[in-house]
C-alpha atoms as a PDB file:
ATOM      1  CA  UNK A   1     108.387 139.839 137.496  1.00  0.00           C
ATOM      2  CA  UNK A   2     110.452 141.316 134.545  1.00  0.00           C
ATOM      3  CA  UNK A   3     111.268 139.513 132.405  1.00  0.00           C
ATOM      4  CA  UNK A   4     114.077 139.708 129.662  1.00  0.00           C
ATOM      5  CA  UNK A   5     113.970 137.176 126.563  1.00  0.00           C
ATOM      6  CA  UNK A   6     116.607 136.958 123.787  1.00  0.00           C
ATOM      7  CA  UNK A   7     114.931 136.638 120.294  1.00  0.00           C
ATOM      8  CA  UNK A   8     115.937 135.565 116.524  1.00  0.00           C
ATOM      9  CA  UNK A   9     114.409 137.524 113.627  1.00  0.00           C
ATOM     10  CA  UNK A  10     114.247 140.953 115.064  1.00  0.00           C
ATOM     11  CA  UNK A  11     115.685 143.380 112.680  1.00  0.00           C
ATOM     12  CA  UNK A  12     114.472 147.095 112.897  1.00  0.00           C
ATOM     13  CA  UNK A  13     112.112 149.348 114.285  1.00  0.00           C
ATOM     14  CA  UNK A  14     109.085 148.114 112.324  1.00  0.00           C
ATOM     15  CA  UNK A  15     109.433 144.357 113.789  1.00  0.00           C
ATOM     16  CA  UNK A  16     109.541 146.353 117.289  1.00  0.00           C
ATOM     17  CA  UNK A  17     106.538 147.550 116.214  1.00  0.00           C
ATOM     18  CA  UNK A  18     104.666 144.770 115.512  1.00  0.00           C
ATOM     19  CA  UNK A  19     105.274 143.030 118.418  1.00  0.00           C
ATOM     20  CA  UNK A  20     104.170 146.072 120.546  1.00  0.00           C
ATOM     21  CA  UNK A  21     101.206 146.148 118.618  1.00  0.00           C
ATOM     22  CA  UNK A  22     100.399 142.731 118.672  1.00  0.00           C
ATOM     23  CA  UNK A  23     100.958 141.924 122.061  1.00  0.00           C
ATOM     24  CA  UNK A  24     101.097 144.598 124.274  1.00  0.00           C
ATOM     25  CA  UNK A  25      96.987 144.605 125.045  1.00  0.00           C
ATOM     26  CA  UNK A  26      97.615 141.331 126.493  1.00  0.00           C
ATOM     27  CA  UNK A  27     100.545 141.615 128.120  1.00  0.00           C
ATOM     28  CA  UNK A  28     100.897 145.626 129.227  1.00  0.00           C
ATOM     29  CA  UNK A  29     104.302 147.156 128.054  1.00  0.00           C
ATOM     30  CA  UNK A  30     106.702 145.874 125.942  1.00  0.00           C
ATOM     31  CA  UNK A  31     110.160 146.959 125.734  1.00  0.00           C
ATOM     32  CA  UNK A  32     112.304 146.044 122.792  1.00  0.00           C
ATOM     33  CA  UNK A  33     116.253 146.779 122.911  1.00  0.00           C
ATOM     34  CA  UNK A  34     117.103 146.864 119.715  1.00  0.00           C
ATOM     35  CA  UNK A  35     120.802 147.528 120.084  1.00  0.00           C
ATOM     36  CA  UNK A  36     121.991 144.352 121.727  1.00  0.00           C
ATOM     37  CA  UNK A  37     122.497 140.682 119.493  1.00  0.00           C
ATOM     38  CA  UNK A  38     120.307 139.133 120.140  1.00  0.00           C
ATOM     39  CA  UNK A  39     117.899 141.421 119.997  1.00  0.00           C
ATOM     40  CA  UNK A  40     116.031 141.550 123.725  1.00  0.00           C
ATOM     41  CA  UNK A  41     112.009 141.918 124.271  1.00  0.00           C
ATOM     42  CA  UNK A  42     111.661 143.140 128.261  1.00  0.00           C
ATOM     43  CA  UNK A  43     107.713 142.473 129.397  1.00  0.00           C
ATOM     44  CA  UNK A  44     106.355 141.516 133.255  1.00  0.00           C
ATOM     45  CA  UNK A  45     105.415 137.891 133.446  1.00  0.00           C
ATOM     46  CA  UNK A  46     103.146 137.394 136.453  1.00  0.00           C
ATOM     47  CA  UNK A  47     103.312 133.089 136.168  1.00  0.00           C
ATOM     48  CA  UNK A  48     104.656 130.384 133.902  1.00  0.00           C
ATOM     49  CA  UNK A  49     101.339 129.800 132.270  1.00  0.00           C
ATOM     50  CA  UNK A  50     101.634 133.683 130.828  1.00  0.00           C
ATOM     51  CA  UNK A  51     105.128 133.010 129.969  1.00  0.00           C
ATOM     52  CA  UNK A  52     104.424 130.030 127.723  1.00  0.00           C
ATOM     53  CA  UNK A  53     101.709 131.990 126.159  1.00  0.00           C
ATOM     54  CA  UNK A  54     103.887 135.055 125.130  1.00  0.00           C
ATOM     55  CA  UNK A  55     106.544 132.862 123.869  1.00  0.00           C
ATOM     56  CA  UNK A  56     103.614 131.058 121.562  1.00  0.00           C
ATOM     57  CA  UNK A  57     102.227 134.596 120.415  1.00  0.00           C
ATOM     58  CA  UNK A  58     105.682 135.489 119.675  1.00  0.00           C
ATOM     59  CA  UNK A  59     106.524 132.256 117.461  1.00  0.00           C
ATOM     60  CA  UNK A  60     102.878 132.736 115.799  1.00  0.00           C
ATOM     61  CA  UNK A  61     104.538 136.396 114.763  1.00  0.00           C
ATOM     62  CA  UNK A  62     107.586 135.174 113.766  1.00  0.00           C
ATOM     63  CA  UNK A  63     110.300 135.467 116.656  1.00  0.00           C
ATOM     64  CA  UNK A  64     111.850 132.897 118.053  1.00  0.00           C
ATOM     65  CA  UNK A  65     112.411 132.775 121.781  1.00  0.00           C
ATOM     66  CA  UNK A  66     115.880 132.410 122.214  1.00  0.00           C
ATOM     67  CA  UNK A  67     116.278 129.495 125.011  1.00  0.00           C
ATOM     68  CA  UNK A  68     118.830 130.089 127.404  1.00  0.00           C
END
C-alpha cells in the first residue's frame, strides 16, 4: 500500500537525496514532494512492522515523521 508521510526537517533537494539514498535499497522507491509544507515522503508499506521501521530509519537520519 502507498503510503504518504508528512515530515519535519526536509529542506531541499540534497535532504531528498539522502533519504533516497539511504533508504530506498530497503524499501524500493521513494518519492519526495518537495513543494508541499510539510514536506511529503511517498514509499509502499507492505505491513505495520515495515512501517515502524521506516519511520525509525528516518528519525536515525534526521526527519521526523509527522504524526497525523
Amino acid at each position: 500500500m502507498t503510503k504518504n508521510f508528512k515530515t519535519n526537517n526536509i529542506s531541499c533537494i540534497n535532504c531528498a537525496n539522502l533519504i533516497k539514498a539511504s533508504l530506498e535499497d530497503k524499501f524500493g522507491d521513494i518519492k519526495i514532494n518537495l513543494e508541499t509544507n510539510p514536506k511529503e515522503v511517498i514509499v509502499e508499506i507492505k505491513d505495520n512492522t515495515q512501517e515502524s521501521e521506516f519511520k525509525k530509519e528516518m528519525s536515525a537520519l534526521g526527519f521526523q515523521i509527522i504524526e497525523d
